[in-house]
PDB file of N, CA and C in Angstrom:
ATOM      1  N   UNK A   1     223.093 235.390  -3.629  1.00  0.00           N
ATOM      2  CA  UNK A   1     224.199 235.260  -2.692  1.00  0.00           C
ATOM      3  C   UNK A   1     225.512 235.788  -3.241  1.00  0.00           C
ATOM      4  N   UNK A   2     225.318 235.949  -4.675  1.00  0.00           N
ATOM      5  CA  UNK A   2     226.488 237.040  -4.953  1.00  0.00           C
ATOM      6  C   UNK A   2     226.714 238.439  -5.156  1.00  0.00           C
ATOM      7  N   UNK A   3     227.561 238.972  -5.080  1.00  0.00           N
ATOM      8  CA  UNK A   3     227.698 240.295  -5.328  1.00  0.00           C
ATOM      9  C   UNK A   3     227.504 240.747  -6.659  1.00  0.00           C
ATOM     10  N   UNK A   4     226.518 241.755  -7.143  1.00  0.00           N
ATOM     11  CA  UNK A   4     226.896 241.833  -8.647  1.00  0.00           C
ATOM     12  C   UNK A   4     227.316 243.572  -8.983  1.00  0.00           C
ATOM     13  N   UNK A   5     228.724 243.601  -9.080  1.00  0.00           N
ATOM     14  CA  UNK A   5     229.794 244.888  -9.612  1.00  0.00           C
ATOM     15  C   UNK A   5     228.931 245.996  -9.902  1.00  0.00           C
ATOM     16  N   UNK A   6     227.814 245.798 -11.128  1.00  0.00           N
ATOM     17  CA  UNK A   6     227.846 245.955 -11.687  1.00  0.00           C
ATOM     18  C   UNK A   6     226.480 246.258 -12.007  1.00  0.00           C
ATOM     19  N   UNK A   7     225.526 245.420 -11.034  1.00  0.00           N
ATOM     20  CA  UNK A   7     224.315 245.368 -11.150  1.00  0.00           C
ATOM     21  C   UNK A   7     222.863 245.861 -10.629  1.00  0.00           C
ATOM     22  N   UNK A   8     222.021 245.562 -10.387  1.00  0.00           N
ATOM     23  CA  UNK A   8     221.026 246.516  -9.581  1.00  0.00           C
ATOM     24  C   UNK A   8     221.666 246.379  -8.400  1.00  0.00           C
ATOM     25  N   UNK A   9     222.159 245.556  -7.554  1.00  0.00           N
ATOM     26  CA  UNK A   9     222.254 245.642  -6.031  1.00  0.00           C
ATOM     27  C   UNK A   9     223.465 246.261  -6.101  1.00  0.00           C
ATOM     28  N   UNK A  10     224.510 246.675  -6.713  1.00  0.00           N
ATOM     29  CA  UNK A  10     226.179 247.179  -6.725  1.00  0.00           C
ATOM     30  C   UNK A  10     225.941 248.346  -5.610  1.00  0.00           C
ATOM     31  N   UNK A  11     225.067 249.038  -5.384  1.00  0.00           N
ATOM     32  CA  UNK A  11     225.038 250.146  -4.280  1.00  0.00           C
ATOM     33  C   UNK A  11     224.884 249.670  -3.354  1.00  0.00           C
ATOM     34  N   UNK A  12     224.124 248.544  -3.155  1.00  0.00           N
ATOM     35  CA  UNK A  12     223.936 247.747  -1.849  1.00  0.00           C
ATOM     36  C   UNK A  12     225.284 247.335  -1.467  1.00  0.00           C
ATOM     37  N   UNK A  13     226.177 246.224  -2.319  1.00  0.00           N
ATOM     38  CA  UNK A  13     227.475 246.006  -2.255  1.00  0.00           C
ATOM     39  C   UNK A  13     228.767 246.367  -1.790  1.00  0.00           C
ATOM     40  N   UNK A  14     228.271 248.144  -2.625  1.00  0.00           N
ATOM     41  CA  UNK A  14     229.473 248.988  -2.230  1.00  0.00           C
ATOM     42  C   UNK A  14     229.805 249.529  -0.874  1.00  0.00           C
ATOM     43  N   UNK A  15     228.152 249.789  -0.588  1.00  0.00           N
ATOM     44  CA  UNK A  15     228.249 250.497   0.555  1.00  0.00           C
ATOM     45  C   UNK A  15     228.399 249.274   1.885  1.00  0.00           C
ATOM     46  N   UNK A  16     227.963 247.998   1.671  1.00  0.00           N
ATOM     47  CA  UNK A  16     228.859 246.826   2.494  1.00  0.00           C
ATOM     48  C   UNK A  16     230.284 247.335   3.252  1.00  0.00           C
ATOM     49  N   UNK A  17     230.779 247.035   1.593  1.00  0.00           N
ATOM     50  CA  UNK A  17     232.305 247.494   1.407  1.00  0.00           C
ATOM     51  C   UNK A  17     232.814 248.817   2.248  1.00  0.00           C
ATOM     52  N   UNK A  18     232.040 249.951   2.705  1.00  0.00           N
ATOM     53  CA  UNK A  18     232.464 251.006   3.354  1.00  0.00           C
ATOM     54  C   UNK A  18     232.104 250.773   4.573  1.00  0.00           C
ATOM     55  N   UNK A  19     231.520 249.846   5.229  1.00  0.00           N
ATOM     56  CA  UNK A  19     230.767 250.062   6.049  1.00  0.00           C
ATOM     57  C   UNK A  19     229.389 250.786   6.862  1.00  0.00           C
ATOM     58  N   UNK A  20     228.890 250.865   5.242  1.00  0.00           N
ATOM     59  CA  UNK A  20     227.375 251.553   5.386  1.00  0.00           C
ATOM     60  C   UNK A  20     226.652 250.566   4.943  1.00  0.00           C
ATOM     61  N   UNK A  21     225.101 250.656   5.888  1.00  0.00           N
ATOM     62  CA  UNK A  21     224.271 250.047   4.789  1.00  0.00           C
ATOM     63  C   UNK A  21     223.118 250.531   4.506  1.00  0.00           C
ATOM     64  N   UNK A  22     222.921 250.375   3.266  1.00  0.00           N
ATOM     65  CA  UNK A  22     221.864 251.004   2.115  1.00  0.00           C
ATOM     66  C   UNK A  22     221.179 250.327   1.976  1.00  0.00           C
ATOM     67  N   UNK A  23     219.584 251.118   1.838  1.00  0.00           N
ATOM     68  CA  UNK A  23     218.455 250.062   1.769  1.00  0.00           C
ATOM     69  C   UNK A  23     217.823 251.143   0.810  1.00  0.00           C
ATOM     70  N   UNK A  24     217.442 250.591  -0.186  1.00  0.00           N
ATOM     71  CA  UNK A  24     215.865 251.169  -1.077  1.00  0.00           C
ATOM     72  C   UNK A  24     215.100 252.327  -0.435  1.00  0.00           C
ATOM     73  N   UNK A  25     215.168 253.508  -0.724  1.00  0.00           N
ATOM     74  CA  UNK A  25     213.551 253.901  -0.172  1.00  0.00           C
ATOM     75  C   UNK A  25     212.833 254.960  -1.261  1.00  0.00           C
ATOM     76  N   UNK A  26     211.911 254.809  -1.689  1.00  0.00           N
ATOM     77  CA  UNK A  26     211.297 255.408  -2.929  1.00  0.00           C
ATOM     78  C   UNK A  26     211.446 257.184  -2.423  1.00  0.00           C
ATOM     79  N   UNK A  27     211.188 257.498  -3.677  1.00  0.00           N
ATOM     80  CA  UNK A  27     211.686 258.862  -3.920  1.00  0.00           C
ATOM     81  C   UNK A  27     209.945 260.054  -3.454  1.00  0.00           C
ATOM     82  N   UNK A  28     209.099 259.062  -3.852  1.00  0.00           N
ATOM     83  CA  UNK A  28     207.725 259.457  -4.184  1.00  0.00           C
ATOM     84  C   UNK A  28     207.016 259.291  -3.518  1.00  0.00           C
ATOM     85  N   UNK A  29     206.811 257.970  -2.978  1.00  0.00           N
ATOM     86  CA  UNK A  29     205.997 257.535  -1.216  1.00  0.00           C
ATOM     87  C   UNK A  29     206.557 257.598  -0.479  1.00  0.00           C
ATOM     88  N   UNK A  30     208.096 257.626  -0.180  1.00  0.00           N
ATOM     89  CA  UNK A  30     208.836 257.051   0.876  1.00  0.00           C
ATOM     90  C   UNK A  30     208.698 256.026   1.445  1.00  0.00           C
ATOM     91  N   UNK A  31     208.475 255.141   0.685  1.00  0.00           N
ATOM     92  CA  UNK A  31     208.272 253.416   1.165  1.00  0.00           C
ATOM     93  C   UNK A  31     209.410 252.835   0.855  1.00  0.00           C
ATOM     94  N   UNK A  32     209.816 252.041   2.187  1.00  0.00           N
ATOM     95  CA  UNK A  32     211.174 251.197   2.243  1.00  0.00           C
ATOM     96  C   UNK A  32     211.070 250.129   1.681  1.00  0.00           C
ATOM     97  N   UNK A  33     212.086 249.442   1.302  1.00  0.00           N
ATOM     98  CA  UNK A  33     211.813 247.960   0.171  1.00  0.00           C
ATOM     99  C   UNK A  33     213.085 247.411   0.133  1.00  0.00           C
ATOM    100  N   UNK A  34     213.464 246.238   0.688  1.00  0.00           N
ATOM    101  CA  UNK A  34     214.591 245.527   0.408  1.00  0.00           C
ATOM    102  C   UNK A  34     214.129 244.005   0.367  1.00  0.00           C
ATOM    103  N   UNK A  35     214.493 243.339  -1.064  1.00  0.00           N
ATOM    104  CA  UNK A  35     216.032 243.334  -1.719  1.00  0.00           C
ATOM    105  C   UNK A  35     215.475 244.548  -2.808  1.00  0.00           C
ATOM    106  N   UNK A  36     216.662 244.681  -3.644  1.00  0.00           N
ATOM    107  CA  UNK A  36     216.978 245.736  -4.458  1.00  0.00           C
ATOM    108  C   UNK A  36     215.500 245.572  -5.894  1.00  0.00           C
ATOM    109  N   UNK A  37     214.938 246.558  -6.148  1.00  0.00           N
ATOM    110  CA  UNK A  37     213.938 246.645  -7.153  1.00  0.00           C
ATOM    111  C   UNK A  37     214.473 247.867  -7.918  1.00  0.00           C
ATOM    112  N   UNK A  38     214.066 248.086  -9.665  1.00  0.00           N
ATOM    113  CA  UNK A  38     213.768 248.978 -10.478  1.00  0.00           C
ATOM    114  C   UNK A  38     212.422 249.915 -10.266  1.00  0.00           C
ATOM    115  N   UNK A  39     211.682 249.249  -9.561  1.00  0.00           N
ATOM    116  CA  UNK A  39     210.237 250.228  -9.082  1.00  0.00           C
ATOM    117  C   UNK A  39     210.009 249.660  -7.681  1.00  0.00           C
ATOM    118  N   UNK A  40     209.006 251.085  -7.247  1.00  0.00           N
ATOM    119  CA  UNK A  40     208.903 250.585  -5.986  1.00  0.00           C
ATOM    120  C   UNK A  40     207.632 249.872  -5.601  1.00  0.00           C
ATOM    121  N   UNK A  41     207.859 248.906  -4.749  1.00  0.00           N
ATOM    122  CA  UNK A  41     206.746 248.289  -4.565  1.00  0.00           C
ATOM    123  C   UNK A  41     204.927 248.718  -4.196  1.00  0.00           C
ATOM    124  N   UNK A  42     205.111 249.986  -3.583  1.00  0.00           N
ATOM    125  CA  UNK A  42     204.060 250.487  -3.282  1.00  0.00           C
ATOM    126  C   UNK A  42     203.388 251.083  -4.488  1.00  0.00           C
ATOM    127  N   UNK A  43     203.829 252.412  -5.028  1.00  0.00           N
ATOM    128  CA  UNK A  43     203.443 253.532  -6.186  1.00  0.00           C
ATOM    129  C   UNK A  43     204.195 252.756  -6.742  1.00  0.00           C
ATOM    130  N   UNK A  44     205.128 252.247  -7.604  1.00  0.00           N
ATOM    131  CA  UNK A  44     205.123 251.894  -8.628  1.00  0.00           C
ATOM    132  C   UNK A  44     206.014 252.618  -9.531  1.00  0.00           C
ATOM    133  N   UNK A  45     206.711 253.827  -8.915  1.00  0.00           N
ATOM    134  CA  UNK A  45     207.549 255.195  -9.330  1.00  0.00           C
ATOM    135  C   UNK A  45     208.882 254.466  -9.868  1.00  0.00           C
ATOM    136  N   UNK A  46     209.689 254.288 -10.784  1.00  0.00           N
ATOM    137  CA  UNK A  46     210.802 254.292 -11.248  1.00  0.00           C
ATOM    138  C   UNK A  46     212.245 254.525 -10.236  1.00  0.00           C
ATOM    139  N   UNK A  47     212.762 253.869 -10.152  1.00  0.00           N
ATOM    140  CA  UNK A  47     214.281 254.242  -9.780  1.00  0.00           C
ATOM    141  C   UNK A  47     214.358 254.576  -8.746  1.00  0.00           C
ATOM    142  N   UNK A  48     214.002 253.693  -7.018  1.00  0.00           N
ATOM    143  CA  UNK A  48     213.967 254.235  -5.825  1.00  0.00           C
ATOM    144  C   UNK A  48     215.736 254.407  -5.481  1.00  0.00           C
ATOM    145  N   UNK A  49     215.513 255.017  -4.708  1.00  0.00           N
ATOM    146  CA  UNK A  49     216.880 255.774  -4.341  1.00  0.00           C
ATOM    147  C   UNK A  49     217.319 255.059  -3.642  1.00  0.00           C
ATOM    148  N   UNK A  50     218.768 254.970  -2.886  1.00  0.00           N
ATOM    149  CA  UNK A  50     219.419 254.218  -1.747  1.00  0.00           C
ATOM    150  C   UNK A  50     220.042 254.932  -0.790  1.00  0.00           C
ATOM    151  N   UNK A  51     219.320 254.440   0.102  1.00  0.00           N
ATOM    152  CA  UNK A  51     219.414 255.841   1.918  1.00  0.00           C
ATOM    153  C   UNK A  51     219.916 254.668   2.876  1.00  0.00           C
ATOM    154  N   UNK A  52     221.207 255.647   3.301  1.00  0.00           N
ATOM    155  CA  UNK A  52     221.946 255.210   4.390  1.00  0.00           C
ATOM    156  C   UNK A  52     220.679 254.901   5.771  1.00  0.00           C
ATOM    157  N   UNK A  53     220.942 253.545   6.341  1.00  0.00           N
ATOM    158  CA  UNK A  53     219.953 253.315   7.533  1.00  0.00           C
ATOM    159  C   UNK A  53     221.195 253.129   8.606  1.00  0.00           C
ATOM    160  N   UNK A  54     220.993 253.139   9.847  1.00  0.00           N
ATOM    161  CA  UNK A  54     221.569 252.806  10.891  1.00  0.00           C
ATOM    162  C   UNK A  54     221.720 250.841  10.916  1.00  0.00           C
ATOM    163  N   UNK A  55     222.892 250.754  11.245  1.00  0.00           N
ATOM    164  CA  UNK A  55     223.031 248.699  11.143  1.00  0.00           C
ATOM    165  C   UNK A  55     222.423 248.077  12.773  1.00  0.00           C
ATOM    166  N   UNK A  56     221.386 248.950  13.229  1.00  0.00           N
ATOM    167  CA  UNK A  56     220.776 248.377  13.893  1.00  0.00           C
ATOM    168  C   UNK A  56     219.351 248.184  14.217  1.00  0.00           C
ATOM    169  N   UNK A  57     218.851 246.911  15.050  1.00  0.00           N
ATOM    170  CA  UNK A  57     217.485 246.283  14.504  1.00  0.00           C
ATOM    171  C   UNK A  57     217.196 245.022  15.349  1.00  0.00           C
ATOM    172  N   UNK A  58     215.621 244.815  15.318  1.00  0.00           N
ATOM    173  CA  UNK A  58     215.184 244.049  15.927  1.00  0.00           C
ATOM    174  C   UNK A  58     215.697 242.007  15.329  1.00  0.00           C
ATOM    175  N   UNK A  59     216.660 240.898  16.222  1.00  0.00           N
ATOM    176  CA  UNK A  59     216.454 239.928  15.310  1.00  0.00           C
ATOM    177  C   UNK A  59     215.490 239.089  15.703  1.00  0.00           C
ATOM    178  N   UNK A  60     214.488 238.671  14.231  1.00  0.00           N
ATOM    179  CA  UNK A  60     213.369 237.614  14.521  1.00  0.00           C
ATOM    180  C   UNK A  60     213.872 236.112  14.650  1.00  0.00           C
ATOM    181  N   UNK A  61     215.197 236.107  14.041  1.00  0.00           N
ATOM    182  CA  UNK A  61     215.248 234.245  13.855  1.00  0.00           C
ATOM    183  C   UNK A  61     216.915 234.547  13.454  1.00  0.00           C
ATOM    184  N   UNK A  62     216.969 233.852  13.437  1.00  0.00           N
ATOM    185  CA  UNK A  62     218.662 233.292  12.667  1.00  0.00           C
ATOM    186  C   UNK A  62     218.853 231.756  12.305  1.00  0.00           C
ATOM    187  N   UNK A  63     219.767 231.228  12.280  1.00  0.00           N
ATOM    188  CA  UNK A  63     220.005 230.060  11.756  1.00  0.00           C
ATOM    189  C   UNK A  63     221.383 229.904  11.132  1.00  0.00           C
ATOM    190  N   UNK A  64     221.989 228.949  11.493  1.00  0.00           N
ATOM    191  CA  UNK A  64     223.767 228.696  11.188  1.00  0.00           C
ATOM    192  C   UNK A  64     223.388 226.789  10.193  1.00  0.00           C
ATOM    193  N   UNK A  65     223.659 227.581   8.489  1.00  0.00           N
ATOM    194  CA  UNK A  65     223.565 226.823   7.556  1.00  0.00           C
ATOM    195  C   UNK A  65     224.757 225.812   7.927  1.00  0.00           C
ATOM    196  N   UNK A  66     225.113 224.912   7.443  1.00  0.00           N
ATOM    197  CA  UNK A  66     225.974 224.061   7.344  1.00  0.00           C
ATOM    198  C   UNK A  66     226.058 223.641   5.879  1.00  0.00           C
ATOM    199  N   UNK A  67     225.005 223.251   5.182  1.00  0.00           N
ATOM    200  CA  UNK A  67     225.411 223.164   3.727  1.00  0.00           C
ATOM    201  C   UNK A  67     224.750 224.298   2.806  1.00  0.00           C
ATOM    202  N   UNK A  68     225.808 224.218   2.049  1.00  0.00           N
ATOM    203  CA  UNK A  68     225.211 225.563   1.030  1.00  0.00           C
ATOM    204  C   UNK A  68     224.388 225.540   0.496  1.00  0.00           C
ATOM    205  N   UNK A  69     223.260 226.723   0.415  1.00  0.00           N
ATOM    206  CA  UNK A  69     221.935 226.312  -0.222  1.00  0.00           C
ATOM    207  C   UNK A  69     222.613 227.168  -1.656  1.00  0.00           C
ATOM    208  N   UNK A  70     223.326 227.595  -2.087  1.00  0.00           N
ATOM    209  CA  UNK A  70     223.340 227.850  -3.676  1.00  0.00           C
ATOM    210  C   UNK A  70     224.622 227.421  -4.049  1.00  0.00           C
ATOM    211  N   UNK A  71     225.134 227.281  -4.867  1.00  0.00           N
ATOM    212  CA  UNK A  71     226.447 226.821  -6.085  1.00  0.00           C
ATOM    213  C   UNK A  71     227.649 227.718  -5.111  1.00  0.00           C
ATOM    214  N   UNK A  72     227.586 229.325  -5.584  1.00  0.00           N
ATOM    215  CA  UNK A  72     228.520 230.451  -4.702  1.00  0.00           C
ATOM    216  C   UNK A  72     228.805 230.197  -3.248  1.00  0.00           C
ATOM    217  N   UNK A  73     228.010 229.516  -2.821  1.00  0.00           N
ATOM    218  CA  UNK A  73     228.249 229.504  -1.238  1.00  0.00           C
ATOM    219  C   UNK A  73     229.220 228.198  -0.815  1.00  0.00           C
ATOM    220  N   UNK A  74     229.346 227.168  -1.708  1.00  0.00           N
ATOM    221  CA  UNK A  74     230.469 226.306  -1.933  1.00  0.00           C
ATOM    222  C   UNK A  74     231.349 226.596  -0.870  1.00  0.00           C
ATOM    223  N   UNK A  75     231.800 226.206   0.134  1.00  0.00           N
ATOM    224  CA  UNK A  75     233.772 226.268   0.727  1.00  0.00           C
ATOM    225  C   UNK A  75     233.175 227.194   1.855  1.00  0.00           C
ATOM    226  N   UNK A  76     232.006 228.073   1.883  1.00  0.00           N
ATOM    227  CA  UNK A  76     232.078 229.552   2.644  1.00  0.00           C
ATOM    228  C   UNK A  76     231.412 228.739   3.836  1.00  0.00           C
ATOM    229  N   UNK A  77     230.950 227.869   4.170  1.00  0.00           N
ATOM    230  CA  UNK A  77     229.872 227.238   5.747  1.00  0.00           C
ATOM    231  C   UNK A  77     230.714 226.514   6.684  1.00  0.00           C
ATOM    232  N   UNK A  78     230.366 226.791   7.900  1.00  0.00           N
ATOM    233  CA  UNK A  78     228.914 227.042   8.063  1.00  0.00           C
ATOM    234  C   UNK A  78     228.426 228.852   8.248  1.00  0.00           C
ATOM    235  N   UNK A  79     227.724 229.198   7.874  1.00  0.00           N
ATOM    236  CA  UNK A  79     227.111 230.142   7.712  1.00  0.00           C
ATOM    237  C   UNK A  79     225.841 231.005   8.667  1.00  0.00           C
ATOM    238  N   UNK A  80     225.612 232.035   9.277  1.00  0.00           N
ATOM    239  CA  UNK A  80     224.886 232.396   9.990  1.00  0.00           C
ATOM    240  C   UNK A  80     223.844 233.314   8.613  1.00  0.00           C
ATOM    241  N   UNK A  81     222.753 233.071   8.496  1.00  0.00           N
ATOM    242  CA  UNK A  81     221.545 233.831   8.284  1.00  0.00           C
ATOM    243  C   UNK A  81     220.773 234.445   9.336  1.00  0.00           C
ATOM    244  N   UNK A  82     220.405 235.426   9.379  1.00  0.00           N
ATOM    245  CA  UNK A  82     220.142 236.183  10.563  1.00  0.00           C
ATOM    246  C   UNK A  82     218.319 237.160   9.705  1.00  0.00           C
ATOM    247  N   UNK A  83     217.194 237.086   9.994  1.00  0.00           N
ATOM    248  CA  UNK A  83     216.288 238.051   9.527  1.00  0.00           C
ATOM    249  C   UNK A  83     216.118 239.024  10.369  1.00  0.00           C
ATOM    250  N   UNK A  84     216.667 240.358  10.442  1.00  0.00           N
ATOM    251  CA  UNK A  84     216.632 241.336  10.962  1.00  0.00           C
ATOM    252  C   UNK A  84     215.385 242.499  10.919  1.00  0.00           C
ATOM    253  N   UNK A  85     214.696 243.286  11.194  1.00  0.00           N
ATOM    254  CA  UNK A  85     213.433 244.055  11.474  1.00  0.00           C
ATOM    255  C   UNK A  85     214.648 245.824  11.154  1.00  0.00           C
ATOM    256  N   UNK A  86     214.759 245.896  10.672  1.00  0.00           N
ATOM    257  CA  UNK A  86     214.699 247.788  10.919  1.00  0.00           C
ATOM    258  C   UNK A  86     213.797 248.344  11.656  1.00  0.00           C
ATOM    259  N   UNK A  87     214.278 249.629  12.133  1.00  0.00           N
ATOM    260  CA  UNK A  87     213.399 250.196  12.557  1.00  0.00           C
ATOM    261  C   UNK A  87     212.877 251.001  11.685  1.00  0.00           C
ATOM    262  N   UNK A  88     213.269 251.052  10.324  1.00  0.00           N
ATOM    263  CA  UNK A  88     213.027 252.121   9.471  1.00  0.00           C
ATOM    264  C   UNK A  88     211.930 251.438   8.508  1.00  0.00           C
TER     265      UNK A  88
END
């Protein structure tokens, strides 16, 4: 639930921050994969890339937290979680 500067997801983060969003997609199968990995889940290839997707999508469920399920989320609720479908 946090942002990390600095870390495997920081491309995910940044591109938040611009108003893009970036999702995983291997370089080698072209298999999509989110949250953020060092290999890809399918082949297994090193270092999948991060490709701009469109921010729209099918929603399966949502749900508006009221207490924080981690430490970071402290002060921030109530909160909407939303599981979204890409089309990609």
């Amino acid at each position: 639930p946090v942002a990390e500067p600095d870390g495997l997801s920081a491309p995910y983060w940044e591109g938040l921050r611009q108003g893009r969003l970036l999702v995983q997609r291997c370089r080698h199968c072209d298999t999509w994969q989110f949250g953020p990995e060092w290999i890809c889940h399918h082949c297994h290839a090193f270092d999948p890339e991060w490709t701009e997707v469109e921010p729209h999508g099918r929603i399966f469920s949502w749900e508006r937290a009221w207490h924080p399920s981690h430490a970071a989320l402290k002060g921030h609720g109530p909160y909407i979680a939303v599981l979204v479908e890409l089309p990609h």
